[in-house]
C-alpha atoms as a PDB file:
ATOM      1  CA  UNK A   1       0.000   0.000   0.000  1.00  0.00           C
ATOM      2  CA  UNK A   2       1.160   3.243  -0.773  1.00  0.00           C
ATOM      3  CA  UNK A   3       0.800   6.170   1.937  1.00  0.00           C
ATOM      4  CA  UNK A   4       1.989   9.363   2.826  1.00  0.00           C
ATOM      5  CA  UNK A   5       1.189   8.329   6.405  1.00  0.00           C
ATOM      6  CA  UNK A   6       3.746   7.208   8.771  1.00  0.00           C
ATOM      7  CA  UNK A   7       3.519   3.763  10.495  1.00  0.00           C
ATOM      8  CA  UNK A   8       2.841   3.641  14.283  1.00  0.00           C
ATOM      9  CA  UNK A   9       2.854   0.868  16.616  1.00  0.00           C
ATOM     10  CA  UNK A  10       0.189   0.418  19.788  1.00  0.00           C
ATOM     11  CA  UNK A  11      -0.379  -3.290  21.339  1.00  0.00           C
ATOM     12  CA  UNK A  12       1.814  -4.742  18.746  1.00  0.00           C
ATOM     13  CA  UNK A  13      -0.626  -3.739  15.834  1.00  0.00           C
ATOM     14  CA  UNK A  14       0.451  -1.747  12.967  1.00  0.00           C
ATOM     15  CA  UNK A  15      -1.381   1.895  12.827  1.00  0.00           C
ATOM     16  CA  UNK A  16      -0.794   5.127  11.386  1.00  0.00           C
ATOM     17  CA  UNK A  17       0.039   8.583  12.622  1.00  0.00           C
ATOM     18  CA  UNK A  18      -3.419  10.321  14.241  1.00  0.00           C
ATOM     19  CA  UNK A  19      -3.328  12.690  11.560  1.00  0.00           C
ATOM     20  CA  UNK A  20      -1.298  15.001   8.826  1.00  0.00           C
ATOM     21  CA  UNK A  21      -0.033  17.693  10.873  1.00  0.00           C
ATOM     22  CA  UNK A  22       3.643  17.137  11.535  1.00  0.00           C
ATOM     23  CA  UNK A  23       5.391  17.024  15.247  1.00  0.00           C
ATOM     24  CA  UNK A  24       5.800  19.980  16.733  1.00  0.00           C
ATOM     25  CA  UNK A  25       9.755  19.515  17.893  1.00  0.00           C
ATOM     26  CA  UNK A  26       8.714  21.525  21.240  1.00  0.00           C
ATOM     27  CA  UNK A  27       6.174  19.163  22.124  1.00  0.00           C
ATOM     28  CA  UNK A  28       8.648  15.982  22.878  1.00  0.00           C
ATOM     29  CA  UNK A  29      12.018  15.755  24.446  1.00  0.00           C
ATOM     30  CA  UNK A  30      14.326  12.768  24.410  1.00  0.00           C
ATOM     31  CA  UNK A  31      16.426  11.433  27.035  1.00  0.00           C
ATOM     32  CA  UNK A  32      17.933   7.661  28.280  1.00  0.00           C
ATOM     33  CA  UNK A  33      15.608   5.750  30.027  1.00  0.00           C
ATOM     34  CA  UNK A  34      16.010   2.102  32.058  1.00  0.00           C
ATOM     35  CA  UNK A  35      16.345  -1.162  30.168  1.00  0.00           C
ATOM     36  CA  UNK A  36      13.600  -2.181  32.030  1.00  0.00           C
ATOM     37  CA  UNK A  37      11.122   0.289  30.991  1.00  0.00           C
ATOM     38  CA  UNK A  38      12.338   0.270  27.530  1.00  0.00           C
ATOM     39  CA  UNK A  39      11.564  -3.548  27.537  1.00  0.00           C
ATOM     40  CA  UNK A  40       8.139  -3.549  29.146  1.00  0.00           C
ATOM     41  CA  UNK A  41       7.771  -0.907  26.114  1.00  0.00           C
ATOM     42  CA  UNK A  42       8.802  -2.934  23.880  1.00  0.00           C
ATOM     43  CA  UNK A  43       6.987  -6.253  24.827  1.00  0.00           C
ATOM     44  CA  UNK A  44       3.811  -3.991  24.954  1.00  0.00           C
ATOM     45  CA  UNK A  45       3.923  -2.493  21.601  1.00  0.00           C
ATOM     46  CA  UNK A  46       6.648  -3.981  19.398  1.00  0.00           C
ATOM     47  CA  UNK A  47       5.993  -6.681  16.293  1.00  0.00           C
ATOM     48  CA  UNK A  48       9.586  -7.625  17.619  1.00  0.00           C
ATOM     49  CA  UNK A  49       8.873  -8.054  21.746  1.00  0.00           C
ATOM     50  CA  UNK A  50      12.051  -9.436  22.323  1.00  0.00           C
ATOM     51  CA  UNK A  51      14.472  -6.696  23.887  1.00  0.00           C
ATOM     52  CA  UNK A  52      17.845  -6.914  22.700  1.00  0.00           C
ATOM     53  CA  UNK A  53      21.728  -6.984  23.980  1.00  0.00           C
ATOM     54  CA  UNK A  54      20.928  -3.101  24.693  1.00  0.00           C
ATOM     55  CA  UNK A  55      23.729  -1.067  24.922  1.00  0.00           C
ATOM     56  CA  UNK A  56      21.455   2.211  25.745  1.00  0.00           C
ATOM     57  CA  UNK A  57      18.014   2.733  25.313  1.00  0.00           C
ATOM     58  CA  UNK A  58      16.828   6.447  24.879  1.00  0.00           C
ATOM     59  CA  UNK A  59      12.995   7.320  25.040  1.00  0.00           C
ATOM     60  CA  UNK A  60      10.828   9.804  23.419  1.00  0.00           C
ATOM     61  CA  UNK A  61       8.484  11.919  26.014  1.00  0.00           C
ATOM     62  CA  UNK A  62       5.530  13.800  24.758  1.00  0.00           C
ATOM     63  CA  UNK A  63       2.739  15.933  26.932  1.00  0.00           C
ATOM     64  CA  UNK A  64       2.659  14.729  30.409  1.00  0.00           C
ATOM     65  CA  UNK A  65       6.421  12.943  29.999  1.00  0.00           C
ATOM     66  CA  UNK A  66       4.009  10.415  28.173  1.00  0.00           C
ATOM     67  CA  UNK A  67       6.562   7.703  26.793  1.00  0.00           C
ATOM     68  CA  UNK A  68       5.404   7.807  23.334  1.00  0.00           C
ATOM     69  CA  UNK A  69       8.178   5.830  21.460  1.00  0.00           C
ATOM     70  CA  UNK A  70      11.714   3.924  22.399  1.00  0.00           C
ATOM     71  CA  UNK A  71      15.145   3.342  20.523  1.00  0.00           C
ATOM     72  CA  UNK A  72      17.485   0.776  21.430  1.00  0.00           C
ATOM     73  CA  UNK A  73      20.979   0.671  20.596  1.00  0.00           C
ATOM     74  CA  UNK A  74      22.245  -2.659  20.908  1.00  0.00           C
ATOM     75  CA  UNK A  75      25.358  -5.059  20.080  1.00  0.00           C
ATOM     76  CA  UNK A  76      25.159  -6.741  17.113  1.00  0.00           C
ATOM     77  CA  UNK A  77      24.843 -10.771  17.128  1.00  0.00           C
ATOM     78  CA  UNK A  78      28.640 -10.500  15.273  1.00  0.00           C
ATOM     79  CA  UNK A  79      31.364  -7.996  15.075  1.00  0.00           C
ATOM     80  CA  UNK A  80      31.199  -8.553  11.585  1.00  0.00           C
ATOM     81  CA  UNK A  81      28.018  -6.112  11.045  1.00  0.00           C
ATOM     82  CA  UNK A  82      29.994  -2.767  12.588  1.00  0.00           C
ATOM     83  CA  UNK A  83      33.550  -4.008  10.324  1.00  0.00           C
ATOM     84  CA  UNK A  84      31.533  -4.926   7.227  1.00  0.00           C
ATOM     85  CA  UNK A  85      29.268  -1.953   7.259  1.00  0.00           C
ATOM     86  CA  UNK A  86      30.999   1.162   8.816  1.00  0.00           C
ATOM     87  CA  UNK A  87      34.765   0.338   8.282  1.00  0.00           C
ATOM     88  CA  UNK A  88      36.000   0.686  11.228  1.00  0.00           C
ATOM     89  CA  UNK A  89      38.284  -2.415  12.599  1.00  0.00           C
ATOM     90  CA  UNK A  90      37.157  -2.102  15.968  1.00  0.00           C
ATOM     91  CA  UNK A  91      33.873  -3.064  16.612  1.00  0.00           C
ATOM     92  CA  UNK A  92      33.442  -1.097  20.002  1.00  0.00           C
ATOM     93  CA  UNK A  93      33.091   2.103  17.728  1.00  0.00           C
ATOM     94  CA  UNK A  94      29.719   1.306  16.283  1.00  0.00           C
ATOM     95  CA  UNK A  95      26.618  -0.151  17.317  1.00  0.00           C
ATOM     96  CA  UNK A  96      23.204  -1.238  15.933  1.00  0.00           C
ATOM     97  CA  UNK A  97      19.791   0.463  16.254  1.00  0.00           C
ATOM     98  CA  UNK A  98      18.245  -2.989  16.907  1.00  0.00           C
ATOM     99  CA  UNK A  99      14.425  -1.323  17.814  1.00  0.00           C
ATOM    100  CA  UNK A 100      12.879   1.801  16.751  1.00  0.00           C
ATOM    101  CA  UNK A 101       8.977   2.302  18.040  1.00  0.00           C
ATOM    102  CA  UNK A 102       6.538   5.001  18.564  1.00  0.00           C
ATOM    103  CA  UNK A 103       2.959   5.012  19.017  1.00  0.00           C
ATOM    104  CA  UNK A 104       0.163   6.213  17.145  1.00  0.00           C
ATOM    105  CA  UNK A 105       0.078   9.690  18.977  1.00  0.00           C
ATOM    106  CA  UNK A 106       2.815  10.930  17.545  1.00  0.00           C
ATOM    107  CA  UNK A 107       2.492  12.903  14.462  1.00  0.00           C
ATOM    108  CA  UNK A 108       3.790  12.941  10.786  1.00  0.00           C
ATOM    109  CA  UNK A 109       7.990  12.972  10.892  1.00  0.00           C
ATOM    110  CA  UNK A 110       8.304  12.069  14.639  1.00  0.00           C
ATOM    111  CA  UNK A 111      10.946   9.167  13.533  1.00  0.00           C
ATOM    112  CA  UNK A 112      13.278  11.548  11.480  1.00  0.00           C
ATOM    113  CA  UNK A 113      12.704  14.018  15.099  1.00  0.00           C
ATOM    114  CA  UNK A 114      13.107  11.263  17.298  1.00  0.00           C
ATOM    115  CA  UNK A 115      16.286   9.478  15.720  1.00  0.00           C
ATOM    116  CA  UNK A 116      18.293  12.377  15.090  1.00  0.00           C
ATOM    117  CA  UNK A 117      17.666  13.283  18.804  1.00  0.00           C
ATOM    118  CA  UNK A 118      18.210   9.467  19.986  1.00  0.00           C
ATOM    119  CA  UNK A 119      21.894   9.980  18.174  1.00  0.00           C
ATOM    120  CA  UNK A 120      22.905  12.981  19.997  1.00  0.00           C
ATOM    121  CA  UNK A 121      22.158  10.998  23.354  1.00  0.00           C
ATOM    122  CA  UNK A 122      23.934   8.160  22.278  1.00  0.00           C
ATOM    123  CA  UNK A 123      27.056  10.226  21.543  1.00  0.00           C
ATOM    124  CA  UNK A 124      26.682  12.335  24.953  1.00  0.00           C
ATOM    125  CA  UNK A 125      26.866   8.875  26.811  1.00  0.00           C
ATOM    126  CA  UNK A 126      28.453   6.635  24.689  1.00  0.00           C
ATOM    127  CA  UNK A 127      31.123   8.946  22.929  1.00  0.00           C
ATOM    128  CA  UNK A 128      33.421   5.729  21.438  1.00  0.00           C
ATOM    129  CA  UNK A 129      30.579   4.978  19.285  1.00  0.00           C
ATOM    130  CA  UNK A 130      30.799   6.768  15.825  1.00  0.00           C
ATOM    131  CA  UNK A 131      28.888   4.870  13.827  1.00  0.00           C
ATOM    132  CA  UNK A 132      25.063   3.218  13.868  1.00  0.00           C
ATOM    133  CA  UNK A 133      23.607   0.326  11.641  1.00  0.00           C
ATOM    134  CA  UNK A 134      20.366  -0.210  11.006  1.00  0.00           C
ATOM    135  CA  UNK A 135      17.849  -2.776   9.596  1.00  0.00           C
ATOM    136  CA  UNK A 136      14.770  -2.689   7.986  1.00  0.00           C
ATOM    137  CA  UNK A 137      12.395  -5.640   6.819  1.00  0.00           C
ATOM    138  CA  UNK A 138      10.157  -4.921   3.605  1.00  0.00           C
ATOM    139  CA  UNK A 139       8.316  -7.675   4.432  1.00  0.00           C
ATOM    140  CA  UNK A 140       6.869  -6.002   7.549  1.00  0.00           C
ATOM    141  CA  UNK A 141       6.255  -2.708   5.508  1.00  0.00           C
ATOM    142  CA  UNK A 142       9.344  -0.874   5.901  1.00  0.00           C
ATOM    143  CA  UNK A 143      12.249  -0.072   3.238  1.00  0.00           C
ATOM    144  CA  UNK A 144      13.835   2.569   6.070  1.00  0.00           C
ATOM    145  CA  UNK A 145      12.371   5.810   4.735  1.00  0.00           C
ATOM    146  CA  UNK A 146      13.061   7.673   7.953  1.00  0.00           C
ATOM    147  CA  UNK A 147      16.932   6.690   7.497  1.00  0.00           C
ATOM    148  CA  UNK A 148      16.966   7.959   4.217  1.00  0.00           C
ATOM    149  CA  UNK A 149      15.074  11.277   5.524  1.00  0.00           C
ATOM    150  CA  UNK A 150      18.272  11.529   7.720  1.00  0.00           C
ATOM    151  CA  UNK A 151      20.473  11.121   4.731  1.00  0.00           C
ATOM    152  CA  UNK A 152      21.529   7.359   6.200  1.00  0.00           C
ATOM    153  CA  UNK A 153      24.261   5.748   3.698  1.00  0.00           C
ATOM    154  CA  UNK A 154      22.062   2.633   1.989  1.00  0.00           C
ATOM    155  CA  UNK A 155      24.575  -0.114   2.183  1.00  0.00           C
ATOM    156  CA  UNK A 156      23.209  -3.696   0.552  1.00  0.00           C
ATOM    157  CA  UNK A 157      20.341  -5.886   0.630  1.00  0.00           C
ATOM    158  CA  UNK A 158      21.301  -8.431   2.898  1.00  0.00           C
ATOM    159  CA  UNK A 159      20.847 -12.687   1.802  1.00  0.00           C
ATOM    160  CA  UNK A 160      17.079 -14.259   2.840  1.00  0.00           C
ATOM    161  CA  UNK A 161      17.198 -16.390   5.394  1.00  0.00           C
ATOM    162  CA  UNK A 162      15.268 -18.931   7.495  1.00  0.00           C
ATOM    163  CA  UNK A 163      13.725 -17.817  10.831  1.00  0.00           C
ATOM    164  CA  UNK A 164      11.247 -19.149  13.449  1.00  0.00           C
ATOM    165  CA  UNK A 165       7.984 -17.133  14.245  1.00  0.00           C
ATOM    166  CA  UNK A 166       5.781 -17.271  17.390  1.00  0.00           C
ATOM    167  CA  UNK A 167       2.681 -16.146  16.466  1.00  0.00           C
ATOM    168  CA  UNK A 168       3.812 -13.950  13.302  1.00  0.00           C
ATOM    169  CA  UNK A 169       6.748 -12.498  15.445  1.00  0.00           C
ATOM    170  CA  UNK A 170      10.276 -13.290  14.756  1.00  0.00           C
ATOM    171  CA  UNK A 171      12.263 -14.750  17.040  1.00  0.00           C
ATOM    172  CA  UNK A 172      16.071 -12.822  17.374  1.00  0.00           C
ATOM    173  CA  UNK A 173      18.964 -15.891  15.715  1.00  0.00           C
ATOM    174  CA  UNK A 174      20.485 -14.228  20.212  1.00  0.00           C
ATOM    175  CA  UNK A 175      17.984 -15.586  21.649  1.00  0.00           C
ATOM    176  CA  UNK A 176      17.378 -19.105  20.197  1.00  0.00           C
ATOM    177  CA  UNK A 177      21.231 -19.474  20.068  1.00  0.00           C
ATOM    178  CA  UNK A 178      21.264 -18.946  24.184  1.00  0.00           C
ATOM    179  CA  UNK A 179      18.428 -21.713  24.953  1.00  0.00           C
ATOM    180  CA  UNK A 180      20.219 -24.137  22.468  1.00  0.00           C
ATOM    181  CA  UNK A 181      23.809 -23.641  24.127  1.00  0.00           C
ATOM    182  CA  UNK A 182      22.457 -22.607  27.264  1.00  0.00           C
ATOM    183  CA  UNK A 183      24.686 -19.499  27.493  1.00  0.00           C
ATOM    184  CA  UNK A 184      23.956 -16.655  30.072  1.00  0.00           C
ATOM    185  CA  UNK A 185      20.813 -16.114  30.062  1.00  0.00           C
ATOM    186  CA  UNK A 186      19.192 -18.672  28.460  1.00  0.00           C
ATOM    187  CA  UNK A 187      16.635 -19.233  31.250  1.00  0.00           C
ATOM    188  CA  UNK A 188      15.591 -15.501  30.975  1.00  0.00           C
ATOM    189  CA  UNK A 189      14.860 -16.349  27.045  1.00  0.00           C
ATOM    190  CA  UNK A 190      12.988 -19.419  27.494  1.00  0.00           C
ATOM    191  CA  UNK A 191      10.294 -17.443  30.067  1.00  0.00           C
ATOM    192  CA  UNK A 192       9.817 -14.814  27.548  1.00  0.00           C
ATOM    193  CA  UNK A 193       8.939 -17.361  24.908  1.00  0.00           C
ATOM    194  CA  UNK A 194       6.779 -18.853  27.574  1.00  0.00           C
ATOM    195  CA  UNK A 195       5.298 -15.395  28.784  1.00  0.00           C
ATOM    196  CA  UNK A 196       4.373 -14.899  24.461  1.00  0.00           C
ATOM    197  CA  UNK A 197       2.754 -18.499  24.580  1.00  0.00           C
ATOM    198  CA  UNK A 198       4.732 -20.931  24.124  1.00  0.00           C
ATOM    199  CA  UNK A 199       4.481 -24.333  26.757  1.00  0.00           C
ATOM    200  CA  UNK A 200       6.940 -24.528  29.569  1.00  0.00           C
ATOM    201  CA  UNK A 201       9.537 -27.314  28.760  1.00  0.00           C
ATOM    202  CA  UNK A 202       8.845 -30.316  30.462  1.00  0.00           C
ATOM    203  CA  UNK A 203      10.874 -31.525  33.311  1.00  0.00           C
ATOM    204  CA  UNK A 204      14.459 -32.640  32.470  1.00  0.00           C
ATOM    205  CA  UNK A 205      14.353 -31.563  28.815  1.00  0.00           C
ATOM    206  CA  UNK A 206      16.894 -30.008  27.397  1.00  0.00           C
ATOM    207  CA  UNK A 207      16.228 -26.684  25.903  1.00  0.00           C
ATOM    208  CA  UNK A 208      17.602 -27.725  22.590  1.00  0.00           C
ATOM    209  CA  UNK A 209      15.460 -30.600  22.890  1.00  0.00           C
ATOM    210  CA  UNK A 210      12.492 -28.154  23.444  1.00  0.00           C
ATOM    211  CA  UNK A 211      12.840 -25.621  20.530  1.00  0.00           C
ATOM    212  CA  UNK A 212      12.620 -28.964  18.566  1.00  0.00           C
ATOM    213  CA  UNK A 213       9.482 -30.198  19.719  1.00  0.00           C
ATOM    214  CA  UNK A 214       7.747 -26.912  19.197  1.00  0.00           C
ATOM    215  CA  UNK A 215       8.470 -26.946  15.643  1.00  0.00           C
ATOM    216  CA  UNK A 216       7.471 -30.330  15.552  1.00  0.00           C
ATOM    217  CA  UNK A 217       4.473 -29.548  16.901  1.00  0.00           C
ATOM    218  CA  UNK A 218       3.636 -26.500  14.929  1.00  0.00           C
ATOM    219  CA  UNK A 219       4.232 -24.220  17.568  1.00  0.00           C
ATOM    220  CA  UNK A 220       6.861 -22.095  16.193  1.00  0.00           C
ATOM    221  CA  UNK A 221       6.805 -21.886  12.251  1.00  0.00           C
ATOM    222  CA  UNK A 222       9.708 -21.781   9.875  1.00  0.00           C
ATOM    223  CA  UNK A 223       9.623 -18.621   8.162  1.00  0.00           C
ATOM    224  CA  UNK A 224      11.600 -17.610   4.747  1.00  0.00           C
ATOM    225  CA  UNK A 225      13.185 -14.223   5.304  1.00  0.00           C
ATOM    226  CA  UNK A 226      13.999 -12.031   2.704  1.00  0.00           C
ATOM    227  CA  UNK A 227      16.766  -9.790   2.750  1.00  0.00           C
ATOM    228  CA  UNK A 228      16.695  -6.676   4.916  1.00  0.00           C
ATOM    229  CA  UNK A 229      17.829  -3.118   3.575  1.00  0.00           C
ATOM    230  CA  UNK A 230      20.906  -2.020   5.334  1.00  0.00           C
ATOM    231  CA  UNK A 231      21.335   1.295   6.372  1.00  0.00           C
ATOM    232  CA  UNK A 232      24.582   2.983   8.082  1.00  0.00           C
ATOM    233  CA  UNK A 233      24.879   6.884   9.960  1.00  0.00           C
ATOM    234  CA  UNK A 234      28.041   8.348  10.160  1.00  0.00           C
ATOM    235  CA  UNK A 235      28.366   9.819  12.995  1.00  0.00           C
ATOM    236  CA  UNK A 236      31.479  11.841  12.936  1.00  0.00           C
ATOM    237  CA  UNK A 237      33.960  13.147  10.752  1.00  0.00           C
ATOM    238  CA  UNK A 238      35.981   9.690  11.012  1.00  0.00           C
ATOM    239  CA  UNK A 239      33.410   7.959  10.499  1.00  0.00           C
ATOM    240  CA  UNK A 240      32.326   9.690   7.309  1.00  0.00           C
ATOM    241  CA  UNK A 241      35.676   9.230   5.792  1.00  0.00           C
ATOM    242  CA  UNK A 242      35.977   5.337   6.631  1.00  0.00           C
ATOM    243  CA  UNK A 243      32.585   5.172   4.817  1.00  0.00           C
ATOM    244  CA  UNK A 244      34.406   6.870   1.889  1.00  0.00           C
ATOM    245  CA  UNK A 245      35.689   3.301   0.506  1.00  0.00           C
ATOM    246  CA  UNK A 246      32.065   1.507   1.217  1.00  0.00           C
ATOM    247  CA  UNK A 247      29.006   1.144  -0.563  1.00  0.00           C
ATOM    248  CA  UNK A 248      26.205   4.120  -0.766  1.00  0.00           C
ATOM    249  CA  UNK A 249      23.611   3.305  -3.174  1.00  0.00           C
ATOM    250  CA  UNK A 250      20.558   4.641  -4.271  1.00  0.00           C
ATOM    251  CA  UNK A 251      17.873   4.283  -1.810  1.00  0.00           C
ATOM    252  CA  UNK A 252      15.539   0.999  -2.236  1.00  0.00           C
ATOM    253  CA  UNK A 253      11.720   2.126  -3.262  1.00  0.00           C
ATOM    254  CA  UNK A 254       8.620   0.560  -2.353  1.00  0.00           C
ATOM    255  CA  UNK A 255       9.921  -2.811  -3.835  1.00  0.00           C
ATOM    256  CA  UNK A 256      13.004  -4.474  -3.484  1.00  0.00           C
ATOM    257  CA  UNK A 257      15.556  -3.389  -5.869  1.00  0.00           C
ATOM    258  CA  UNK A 258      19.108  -5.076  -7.344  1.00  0.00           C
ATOM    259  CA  UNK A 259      21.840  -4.113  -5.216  1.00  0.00           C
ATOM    260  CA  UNK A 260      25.037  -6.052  -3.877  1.00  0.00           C
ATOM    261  CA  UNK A 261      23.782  -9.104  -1.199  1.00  0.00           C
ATOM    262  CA  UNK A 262      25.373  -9.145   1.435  1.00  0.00           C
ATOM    263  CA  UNK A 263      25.475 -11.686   4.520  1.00  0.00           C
ATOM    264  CA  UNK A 264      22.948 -10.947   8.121  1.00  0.00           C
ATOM    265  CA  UNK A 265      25.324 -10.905  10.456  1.00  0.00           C
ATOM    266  CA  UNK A 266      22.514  -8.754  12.953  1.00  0.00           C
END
């Protein structure tokens, strides 16, 4: 569907901005806030509830300090997504915008508002990070016009893939990759697949064993994933000329274009 409308999120439904004025930039400021607030956020809201590694999360406050949307700046799953897509060879110096959210009361442009905002905080608190990557999924709607509204560099298409889905929502490659090895915090994934629906695993069974059985049994789907557009702001001066000797194509349009694939490492 075409629109001039920008996409809003409430209850984990897709909506639309209340109407065509556009934000008034004295109506909202934007500040950190607590993981834990950005999650419960998140889980609310988001088609993605799963909160990332977060490195910072930063909120957007309207009229009453209302929360009315949430960016989270995260670590990717490899250090192969800052390397590949920034140029920098240490991975410390960028990070990934891993969830980007506000609700249907904010007006037209709040995302272009909101971001550029969200990337002054991160800078004032995390000042080592020059560099942001970005994601975004045509298949859910988006081909990352707000990045482009903030002149982001358009990097590649990156190659499908296969995913599991709960109930239409994606489940992060983090999160199913700490219940099968049982890494740190694996027990803290498995109760947020229970909390979306998912049974309990039953006594003595491994977690590996689990995600298994749910497939089996039709509870999580196999999905095919198509590639996500892959956007990258530079930051700083440094980072601008490391981006020099990387890709910057023309933006991608309502449908997927030809560009260069590249792999998901994020």
């Amino acid at each position: 569907m075409q629109t001039s409308r920008s996409q809003r999120w409430r209850e984990r439904r897709a909506m639309w901005s209340t109407d065509l004025t556009l934000v008034d930039p004295r109506a909202y400021s934007v500040d950190v806030i607590s993981h834990a607030d950005a999650a419960a956020f998140i889980a609310r809201h988001h088609y993605l509830p799963s909160y990332p590694a977060a490195q910072l999360a930063v909120g957007l406050f309207g009229k009453g300090a209302r929360l009315d949307g949430v960016a989270v700046f995260a670590r990717p799953v490899t250090d192969a997504v800052i390397t590949a897509h920034t140029g920098f060879g240490e991975p410390a110096r960028g990070t990934v915008l891993s969830r980007l959210i506000l609700t249907d009361s904010v007006p037209q442009n709040g995302e272009s508002l909101f971001v550029s905002r969200a990337f002054r905080v991160l800078r004032r608190e995390r000042p080592t990070i020059e560099a942001v990557v970005s994601y975004s999924d045509p298949q859910a709607g988006h081909i990352g016009k707000v990045y482009q509204a903030l002149s982001g560099a358009y990097r590649a298409t990156t190659k499908p893939r296969t995913v599991l889905r709960l109930d239409g929502a994606t489940i992060s490659g983090r999160t199913l990759s700490k219940i099968r090895s049982l890494h740190c915090g694996h027990a803290g994934a498995i109760d947020q697949l229970v909390r979306a629906g998912l049974p309990a695993p039953c006594a003595g069974e491994h977690p590996a064993t689990w995600l298994e059985r749910m497939q089996r049994e039709r509870r999580l789907l196999r999905h095919r994933q198509e590639g996500l557009f892959t956007y990258c702001f530079e930051l700083t001066r440094e980072a601008r000329r490391r981006g020099r000797a990387l890709p910057r194509l023309p933006y991608p349009k309502l449908l997927p274009i030809p560009h260069p694939v590249l792999p998901l490492f994020g």
